[in-house]
PDB file of N, CA and C in Angstrom:
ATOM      1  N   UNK A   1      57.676 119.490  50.973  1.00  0.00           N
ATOM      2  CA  UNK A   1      56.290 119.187  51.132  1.00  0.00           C
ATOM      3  C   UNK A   1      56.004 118.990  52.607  1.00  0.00           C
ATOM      4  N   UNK A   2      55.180 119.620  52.945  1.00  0.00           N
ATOM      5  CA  UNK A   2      54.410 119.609  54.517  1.00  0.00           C
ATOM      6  C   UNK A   2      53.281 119.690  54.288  1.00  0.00           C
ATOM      7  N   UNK A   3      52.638 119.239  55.579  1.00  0.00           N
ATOM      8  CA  UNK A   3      50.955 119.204  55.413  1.00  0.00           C
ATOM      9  C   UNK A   3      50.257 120.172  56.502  1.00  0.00           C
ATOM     10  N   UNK A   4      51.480 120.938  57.227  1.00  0.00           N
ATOM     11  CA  UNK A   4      50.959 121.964  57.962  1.00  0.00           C
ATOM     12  C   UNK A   4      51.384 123.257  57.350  1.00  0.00           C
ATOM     13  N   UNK A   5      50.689 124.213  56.978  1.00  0.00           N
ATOM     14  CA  UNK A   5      50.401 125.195  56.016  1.00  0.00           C
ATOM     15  C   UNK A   5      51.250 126.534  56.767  1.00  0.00           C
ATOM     16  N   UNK A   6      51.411 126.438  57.911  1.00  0.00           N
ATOM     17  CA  UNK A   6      52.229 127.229  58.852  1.00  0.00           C
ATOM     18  C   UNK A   6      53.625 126.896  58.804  1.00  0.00           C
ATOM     19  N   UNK A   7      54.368 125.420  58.332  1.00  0.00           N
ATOM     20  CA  UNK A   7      55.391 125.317  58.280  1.00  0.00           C
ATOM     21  C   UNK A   7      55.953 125.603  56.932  1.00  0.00           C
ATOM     22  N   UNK A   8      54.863 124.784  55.629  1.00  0.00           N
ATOM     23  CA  UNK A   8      55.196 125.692  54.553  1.00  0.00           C
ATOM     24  C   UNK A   8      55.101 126.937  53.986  1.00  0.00           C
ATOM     25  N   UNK A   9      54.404 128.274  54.941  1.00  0.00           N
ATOM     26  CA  UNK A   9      54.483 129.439  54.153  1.00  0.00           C
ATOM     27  C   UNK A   9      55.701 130.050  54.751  1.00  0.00           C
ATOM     28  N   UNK A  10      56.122 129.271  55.733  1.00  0.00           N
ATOM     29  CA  UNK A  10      57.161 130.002  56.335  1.00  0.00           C
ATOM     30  C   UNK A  10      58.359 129.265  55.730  1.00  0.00           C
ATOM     31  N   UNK A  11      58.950 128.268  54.979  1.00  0.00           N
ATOM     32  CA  UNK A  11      60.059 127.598  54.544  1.00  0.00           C
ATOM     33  C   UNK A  11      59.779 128.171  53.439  1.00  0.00           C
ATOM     34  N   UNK A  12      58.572 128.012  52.810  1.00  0.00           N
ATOM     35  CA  UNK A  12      58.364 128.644  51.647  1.00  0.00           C
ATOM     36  C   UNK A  12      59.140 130.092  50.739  1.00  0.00           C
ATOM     37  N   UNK A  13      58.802 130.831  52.189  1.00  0.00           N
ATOM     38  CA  UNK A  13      58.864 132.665  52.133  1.00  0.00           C
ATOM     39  C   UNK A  13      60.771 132.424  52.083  1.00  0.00           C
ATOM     40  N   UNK A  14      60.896 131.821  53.276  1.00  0.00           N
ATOM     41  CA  UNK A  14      62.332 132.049  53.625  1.00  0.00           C
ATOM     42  C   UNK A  14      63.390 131.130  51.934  1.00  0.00           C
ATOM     43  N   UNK A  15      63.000 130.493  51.196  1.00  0.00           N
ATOM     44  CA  UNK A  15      63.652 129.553  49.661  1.00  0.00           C
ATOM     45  C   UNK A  15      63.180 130.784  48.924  1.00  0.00           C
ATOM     46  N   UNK A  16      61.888 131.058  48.827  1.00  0.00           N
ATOM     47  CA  UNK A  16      61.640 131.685  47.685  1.00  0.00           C
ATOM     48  C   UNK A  16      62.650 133.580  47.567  1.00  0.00           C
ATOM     49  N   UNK A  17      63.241 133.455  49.500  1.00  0.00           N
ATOM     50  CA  UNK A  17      63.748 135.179  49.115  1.00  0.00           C
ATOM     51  C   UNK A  17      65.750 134.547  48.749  1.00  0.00           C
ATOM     52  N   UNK A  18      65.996 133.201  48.808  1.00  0.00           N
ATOM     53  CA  UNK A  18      66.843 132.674  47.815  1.00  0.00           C
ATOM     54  C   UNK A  18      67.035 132.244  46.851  1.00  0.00           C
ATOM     55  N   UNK A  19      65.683 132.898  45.892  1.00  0.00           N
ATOM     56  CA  UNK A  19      65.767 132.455  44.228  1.00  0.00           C
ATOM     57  C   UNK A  19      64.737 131.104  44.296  1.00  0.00           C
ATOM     58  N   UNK A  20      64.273 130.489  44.968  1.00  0.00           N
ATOM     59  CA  UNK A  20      63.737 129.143  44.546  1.00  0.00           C
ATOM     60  C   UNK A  20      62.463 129.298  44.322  1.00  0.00           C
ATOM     61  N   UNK A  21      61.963 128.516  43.213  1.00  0.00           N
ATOM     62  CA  UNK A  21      60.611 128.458  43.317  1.00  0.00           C
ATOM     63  C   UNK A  21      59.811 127.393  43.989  1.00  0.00           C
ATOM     64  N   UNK A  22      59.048 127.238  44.750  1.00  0.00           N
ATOM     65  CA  UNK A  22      58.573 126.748  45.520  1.00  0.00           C
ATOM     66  C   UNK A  22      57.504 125.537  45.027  1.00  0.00           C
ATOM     67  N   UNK A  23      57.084 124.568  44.765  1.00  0.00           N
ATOM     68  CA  UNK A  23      55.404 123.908  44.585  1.00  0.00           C
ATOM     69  C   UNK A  23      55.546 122.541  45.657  1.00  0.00           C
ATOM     70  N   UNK A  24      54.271 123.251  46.184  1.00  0.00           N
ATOM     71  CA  UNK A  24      53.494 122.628  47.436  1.00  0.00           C
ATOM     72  C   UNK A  24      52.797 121.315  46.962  1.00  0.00           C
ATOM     73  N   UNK A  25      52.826 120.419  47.810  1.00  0.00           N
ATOM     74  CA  UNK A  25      52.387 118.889  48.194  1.00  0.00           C
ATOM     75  C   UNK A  25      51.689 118.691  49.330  1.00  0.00           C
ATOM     76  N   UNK A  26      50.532 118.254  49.445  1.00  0.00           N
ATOM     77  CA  UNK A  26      49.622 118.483  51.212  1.00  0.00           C
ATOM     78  C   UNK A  26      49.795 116.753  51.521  1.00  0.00           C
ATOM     79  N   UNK A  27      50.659 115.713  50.809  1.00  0.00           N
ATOM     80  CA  UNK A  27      51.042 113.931  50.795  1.00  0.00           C
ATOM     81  C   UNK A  27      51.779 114.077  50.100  1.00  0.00           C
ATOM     82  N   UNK A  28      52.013 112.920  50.522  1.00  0.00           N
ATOM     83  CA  UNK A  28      53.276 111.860  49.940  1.00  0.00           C
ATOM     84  C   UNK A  28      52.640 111.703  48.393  1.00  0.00           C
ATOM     85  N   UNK A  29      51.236 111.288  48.344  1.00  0.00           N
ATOM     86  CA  UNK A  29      50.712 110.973  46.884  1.00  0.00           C
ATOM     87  C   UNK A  29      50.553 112.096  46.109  1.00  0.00           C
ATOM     88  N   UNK A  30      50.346 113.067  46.053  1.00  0.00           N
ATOM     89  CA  UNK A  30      50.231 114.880  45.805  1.00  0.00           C
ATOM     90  C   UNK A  30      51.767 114.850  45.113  1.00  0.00           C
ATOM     91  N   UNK A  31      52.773 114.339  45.615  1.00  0.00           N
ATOM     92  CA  UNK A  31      54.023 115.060  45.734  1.00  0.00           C
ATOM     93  C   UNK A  31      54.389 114.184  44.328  1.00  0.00           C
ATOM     94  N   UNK A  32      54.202 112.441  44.788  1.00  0.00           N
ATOM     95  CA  UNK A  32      54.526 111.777  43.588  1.00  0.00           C
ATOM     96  C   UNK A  32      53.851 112.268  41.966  1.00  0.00           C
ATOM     97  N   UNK A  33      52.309 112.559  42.369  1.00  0.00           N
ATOM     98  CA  UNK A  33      51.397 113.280  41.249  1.00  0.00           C
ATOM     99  C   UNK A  33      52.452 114.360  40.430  1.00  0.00           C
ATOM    100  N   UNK A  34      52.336 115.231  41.055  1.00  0.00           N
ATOM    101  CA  UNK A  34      53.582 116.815  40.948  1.00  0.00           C
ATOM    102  C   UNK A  34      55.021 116.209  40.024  1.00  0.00           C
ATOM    103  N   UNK A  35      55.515 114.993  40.713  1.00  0.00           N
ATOM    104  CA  UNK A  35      56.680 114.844  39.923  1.00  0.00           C
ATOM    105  C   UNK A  35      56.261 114.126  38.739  1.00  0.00           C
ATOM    106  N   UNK A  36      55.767 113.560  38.403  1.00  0.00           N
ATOM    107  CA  UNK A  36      55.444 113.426  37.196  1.00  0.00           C
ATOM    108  C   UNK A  36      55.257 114.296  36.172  1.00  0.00           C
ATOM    109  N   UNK A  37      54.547 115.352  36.750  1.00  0.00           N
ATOM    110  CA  UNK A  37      53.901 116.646  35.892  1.00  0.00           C
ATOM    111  C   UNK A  37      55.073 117.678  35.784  1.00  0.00           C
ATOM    112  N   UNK A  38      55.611 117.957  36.264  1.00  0.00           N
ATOM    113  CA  UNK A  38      56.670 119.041  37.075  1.00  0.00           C
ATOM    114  C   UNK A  38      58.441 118.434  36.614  1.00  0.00           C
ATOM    115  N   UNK A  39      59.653 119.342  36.283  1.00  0.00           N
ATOM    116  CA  UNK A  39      60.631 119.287  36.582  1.00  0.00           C
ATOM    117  C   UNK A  39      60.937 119.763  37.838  1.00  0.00           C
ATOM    118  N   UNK A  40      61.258 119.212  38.691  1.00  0.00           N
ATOM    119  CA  UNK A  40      61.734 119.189  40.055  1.00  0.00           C
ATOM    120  C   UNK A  40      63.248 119.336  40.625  1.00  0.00           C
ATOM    121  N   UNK A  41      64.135 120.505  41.268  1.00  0.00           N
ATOM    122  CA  UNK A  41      65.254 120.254  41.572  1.00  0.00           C
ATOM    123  C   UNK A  41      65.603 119.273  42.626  1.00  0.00           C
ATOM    124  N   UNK A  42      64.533 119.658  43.754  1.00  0.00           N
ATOM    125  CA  UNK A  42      64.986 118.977  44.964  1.00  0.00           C
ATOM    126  C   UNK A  42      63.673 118.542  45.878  1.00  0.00           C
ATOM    127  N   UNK A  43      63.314 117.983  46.663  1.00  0.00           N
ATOM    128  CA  UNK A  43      62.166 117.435  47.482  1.00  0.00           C
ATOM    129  C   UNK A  43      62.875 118.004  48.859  1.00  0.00           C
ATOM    130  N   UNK A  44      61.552 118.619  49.471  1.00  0.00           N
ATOM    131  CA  UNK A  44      61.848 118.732  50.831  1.00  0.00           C
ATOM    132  C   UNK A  44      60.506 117.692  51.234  1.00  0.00           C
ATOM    133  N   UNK A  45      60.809 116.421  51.886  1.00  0.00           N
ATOM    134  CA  UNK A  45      59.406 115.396  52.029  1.00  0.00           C
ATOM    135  C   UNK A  45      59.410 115.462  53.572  1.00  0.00           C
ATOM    136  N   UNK A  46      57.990 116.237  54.342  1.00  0.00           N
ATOM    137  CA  UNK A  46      57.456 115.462  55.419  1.00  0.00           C
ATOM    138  C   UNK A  46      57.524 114.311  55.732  1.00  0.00           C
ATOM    139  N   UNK A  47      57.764 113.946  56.691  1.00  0.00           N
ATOM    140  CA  UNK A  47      57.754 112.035  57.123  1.00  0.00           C
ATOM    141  C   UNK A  47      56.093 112.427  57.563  1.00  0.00           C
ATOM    142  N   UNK A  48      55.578 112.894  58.311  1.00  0.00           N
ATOM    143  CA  UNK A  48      54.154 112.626  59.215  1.00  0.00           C
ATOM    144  C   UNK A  48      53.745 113.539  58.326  1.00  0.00           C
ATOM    145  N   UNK A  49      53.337 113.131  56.938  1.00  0.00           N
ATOM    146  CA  UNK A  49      51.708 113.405  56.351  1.00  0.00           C
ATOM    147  C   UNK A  49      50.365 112.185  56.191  1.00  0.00           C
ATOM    148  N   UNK A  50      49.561 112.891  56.207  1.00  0.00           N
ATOM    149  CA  UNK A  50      48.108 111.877  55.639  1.00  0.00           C
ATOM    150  C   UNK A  50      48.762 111.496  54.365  1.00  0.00           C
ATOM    151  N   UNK A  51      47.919 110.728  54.259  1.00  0.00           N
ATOM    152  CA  UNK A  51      47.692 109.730  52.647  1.00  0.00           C
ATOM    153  C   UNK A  51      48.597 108.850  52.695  1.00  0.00           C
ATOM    154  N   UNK A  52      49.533 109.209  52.105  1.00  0.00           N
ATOM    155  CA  UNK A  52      51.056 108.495  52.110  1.00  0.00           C
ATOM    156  C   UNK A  52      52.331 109.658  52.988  1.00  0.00           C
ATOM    157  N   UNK A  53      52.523 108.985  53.777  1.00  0.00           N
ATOM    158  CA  UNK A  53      53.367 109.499  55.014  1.00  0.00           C
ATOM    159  C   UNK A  53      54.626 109.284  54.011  1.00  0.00           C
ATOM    160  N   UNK A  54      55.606 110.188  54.202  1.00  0.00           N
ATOM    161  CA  UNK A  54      56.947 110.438  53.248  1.00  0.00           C
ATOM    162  C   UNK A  54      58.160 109.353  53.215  1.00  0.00           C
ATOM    163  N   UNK A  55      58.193 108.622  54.232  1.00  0.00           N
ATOM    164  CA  UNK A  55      58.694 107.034  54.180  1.00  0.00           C
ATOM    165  C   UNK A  55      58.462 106.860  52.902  1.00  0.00           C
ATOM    166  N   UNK A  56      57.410 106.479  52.782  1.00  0.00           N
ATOM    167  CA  UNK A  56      56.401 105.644  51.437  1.00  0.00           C
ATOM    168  C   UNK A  56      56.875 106.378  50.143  1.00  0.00           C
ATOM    169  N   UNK A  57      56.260 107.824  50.550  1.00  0.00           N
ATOM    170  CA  UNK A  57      56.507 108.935  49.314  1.00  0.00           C
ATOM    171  C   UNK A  57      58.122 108.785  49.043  1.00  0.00           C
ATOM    172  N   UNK A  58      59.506 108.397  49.855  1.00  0.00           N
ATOM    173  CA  UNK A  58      60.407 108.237  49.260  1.00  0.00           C
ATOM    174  C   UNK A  58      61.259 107.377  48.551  1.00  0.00           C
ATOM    175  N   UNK A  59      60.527 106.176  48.891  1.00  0.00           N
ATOM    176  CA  UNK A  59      61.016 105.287  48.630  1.00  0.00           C
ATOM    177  C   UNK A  59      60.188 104.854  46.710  1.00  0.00           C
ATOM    178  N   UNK A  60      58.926 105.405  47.191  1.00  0.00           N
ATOM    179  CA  UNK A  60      58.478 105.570  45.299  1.00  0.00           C
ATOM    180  C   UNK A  60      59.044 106.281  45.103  1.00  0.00           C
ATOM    181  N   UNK A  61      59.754 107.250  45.388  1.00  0.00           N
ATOM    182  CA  UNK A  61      60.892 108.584  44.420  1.00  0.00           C
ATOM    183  C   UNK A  61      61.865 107.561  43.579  1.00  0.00           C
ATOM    184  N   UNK A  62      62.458 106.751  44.638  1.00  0.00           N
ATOM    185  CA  UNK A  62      63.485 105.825  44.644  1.00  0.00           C
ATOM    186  C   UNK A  62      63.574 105.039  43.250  1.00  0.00           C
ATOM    187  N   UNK A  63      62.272 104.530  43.333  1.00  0.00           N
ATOM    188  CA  UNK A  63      61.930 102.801  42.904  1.00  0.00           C
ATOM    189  C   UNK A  63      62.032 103.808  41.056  1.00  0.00           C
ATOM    190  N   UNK A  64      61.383 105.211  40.955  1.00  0.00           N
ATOM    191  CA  UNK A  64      61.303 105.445  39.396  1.00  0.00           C
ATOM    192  C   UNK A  64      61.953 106.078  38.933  1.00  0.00           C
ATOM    193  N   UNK A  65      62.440 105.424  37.933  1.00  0.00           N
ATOM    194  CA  UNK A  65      63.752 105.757  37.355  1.00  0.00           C
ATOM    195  C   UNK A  65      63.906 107.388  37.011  1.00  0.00           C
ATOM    196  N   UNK A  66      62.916 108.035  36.816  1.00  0.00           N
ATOM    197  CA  UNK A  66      62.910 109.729  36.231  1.00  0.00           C
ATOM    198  C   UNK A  66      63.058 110.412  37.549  1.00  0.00           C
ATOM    199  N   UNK A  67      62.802 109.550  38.745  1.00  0.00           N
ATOM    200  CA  UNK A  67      63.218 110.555  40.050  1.00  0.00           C
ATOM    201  C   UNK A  67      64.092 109.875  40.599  1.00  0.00           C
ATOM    202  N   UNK A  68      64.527 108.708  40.685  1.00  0.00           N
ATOM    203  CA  UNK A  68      65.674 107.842  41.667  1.00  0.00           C
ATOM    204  C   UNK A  68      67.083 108.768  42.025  1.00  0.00           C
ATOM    205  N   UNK A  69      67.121 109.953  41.212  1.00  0.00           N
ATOM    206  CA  UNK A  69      68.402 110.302  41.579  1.00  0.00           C
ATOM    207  C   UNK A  69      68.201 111.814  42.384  1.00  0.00           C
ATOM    208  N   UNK A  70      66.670 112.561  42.196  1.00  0.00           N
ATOM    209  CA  UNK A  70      66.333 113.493  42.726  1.00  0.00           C
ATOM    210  C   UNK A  70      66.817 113.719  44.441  1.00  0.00           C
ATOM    211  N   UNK A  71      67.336 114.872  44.540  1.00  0.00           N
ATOM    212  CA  UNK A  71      68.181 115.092  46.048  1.00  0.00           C
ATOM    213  C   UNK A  71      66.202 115.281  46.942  1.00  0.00           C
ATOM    214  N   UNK A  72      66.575 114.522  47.768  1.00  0.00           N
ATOM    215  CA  UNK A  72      65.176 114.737  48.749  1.00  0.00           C
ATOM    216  C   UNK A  72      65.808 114.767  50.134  1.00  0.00           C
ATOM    217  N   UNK A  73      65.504 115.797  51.015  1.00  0.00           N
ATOM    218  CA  UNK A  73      65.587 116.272  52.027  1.00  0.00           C
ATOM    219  C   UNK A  73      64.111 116.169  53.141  1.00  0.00           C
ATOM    220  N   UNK A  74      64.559 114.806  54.175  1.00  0.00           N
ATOM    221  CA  UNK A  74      63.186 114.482  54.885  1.00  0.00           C
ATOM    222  C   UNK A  74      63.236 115.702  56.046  1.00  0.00           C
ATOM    223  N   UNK A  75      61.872 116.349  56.065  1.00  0.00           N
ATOM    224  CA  UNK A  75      61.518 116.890  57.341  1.00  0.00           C
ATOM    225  C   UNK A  75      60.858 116.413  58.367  1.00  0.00           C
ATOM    226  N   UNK A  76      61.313 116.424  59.833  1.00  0.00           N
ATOM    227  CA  UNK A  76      60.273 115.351  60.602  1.00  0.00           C
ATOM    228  C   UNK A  76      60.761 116.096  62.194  1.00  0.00           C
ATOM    229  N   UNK A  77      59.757 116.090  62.920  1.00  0.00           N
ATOM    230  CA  UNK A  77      59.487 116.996  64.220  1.00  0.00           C
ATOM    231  C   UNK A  77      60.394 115.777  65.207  1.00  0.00           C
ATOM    232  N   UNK A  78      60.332 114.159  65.018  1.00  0.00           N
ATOM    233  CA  UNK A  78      61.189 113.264  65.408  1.00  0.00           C
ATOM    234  C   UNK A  78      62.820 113.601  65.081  1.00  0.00           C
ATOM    235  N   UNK A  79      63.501 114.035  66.594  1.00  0.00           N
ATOM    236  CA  UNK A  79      65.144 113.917  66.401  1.00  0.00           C
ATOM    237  C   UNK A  79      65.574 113.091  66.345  1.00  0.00           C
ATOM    238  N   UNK A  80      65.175 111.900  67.476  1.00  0.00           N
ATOM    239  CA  UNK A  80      66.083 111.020  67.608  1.00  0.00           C
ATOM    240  C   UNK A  80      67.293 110.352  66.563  1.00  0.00           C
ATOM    241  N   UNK A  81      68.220 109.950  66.696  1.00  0.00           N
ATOM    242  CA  UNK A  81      69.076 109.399  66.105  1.00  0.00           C
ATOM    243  C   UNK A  81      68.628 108.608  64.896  1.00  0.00           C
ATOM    244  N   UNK A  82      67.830 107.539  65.544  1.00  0.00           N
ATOM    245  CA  UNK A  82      66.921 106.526  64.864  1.00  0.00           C
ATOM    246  C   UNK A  82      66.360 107.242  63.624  1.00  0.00           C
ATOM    247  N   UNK A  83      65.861 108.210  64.319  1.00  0.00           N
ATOM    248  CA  UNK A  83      64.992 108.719  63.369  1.00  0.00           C
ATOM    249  C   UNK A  83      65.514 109.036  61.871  1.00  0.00           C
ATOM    250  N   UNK A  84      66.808 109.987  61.958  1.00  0.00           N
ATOM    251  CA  UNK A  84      67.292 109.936  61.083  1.00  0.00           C
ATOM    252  C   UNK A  84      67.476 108.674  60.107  1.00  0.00           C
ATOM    253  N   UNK A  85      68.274 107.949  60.974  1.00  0.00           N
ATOM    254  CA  UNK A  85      68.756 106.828  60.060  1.00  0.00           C
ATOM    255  C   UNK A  85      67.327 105.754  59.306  1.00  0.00           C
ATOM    256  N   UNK A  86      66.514 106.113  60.240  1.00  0.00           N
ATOM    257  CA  UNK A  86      65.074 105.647  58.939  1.00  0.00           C
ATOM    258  C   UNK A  86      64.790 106.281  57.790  1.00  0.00           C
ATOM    259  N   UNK A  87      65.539 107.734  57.787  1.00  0.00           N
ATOM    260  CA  UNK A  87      64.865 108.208  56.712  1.00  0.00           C
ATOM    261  C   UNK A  87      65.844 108.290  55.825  1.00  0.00           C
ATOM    262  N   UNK A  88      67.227 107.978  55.972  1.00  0.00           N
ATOM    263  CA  UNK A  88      67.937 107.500  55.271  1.00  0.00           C
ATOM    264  C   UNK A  88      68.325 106.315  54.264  1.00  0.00           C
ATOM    265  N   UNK A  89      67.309 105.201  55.534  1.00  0.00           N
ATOM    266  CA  UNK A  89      67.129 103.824  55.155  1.00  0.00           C
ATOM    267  C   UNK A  89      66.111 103.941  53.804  1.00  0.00           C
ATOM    268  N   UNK A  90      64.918 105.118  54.367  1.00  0.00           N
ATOM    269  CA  UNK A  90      63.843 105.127  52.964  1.00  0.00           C
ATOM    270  C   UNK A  90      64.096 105.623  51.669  1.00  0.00           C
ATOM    271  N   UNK A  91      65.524 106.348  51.617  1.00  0.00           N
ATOM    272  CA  UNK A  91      66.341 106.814  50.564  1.00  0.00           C
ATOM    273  C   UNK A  91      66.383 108.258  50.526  1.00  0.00           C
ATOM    274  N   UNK A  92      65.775 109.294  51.894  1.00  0.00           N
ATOM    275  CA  UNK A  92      66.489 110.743  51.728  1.00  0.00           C
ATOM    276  C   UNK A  92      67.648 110.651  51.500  1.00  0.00           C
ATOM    277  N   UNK A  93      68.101 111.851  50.955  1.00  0.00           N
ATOM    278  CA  UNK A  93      69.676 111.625  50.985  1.00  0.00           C
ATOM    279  C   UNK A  93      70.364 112.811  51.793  1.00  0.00           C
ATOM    280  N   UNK A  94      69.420 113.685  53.111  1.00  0.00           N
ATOM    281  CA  UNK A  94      69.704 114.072  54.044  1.00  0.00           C
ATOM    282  C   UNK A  94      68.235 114.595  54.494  1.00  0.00           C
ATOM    283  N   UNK A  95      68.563 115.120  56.128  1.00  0.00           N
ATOM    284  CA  UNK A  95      67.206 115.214  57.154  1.00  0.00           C
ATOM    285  C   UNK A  95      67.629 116.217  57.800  1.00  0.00           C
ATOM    286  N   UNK A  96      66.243 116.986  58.185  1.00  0.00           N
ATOM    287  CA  UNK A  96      66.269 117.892  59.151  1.00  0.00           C
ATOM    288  C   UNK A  96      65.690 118.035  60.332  1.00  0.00           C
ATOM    289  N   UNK A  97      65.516 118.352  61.051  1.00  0.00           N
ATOM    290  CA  UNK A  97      64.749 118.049  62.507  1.00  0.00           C
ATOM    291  C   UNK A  97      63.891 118.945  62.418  1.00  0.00           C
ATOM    292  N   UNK A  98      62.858 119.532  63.043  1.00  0.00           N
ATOM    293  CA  UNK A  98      61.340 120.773  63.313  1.00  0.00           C
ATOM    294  C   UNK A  98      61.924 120.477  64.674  1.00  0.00           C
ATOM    295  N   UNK A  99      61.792 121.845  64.778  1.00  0.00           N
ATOM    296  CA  UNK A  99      61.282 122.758  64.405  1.00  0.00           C
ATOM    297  C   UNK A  99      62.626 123.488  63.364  1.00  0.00           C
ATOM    298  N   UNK A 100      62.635 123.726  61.887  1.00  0.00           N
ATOM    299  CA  UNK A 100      63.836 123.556  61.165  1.00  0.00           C
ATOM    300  C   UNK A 100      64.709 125.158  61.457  1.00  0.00           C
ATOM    301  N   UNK A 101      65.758 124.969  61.305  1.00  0.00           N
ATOM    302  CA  UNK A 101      66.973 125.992  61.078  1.00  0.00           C
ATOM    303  C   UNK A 101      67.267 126.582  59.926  1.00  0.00           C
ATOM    304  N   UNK A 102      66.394 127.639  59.661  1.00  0.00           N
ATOM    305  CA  UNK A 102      66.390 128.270  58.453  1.00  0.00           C
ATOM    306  C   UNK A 102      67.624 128.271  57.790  1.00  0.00           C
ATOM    307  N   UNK A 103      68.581 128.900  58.702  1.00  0.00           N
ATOM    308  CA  UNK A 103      69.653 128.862  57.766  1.00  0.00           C
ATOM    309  C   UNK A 103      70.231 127.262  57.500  1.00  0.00           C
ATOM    310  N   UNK A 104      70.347 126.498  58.101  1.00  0.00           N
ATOM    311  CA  UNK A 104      70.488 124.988  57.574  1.00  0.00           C
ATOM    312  C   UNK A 104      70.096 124.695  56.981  1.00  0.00           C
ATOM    313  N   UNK A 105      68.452 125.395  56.238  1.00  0.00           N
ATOM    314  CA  UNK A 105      68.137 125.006  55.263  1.00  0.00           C
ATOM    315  C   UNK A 105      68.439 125.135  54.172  1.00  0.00           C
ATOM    316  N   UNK A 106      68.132 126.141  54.038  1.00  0.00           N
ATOM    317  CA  UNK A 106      68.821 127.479  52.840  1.00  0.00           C
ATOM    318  C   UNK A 106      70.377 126.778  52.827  1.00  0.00           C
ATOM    319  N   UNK A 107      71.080 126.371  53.476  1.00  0.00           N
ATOM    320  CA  UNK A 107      72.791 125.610  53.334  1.00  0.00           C
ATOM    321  C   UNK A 107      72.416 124.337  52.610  1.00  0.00           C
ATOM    322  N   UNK A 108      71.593 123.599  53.153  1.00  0.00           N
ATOM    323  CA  UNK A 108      71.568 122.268  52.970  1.00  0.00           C
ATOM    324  C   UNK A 108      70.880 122.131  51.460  1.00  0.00           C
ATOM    325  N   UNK A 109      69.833 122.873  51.340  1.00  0.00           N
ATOM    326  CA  UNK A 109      69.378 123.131  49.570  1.00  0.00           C
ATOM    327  C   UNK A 109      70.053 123.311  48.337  1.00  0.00           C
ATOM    328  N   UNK A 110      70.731 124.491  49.259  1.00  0.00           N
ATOM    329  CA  UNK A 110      71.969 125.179  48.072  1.00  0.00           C
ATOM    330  C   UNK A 110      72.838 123.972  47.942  1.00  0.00           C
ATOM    331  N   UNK A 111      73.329 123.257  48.294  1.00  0.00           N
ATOM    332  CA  UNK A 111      74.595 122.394  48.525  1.00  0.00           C
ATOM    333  C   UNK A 111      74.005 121.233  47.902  1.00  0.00           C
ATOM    334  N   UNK A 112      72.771 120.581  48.259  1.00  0.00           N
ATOM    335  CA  UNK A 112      71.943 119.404  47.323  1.00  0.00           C
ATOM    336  C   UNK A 112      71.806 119.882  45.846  1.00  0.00           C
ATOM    337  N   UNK A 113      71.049 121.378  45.782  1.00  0.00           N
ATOM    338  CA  UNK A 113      71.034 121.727  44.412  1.00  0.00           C
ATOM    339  C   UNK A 113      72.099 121.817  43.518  1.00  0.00           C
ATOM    340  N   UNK A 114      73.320 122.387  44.148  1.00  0.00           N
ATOM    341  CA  UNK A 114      74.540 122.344  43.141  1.00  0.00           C
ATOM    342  C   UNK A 114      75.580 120.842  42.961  1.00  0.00           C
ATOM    343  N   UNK A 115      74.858 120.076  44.237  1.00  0.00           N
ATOM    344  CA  UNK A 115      75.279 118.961  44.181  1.00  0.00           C
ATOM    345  C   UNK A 115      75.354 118.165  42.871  1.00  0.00           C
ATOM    346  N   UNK A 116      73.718 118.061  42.545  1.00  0.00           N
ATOM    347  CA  UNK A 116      72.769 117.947  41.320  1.00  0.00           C
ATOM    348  C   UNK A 116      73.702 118.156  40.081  1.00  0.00           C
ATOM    349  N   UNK A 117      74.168 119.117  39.742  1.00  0.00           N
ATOM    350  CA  UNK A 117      74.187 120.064  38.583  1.00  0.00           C
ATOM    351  C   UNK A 117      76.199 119.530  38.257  1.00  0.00           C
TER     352      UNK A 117
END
């Protein structure tokens, strides 16, 4: 989930030509909505969206029991060190930096998804 439409048609294009199907979130609250409605393999969560910024959005993943174990992967344009380890603290259970590394992604998905299974 991103809220810039340029970062998701392009993560988008690049999962969907590895089998995945894709559904978009423009918040943190959008995303929680979706999982409710939706079977979900994996979360890719923005940290810097409107509404509910993905901190928030992960830590409600966390707190409910039908998603607490869902693999979520934070995206955030912040490298720093710190940075990571906040979004670890909010319960991703790994992060990527922006501008992202396609192929790290596509690695890091595959490897959460079969993690899963």
């Amino acid at each position: 989930m991103d809220d810039d439409i340029k970062n998701v048609f392009v993560m988008s294009t690049a999962l969907e030509e590895h089998g995945a199907k894709v559904v978009d979130a423009q918040n943190g609250q959008e995303a929680l909505d979706i999982l409710t409605d939706k079977t979900i393999d994996l979360v890719l969560m923005d940290i810097m969206m409107p509404v509910m910024d993905g901190y928030t959005a992960i830590k409600k993943i966390r707190e409910n029991l039908q998603t607490k174990n869902l693999p979520v992967i934070a995206l955030t344009a912040k490298a720093l060190k710190e940075d990571r380890e906040k979004c670890i603290v909010a319960g991703a259970d790994d992060y990527l930096a922006k501008p992202v590394d396609y192929d790290m992604l596509i690695g890091l998905v595959e490897a959460w998804c079969q993690k899963k299974m």
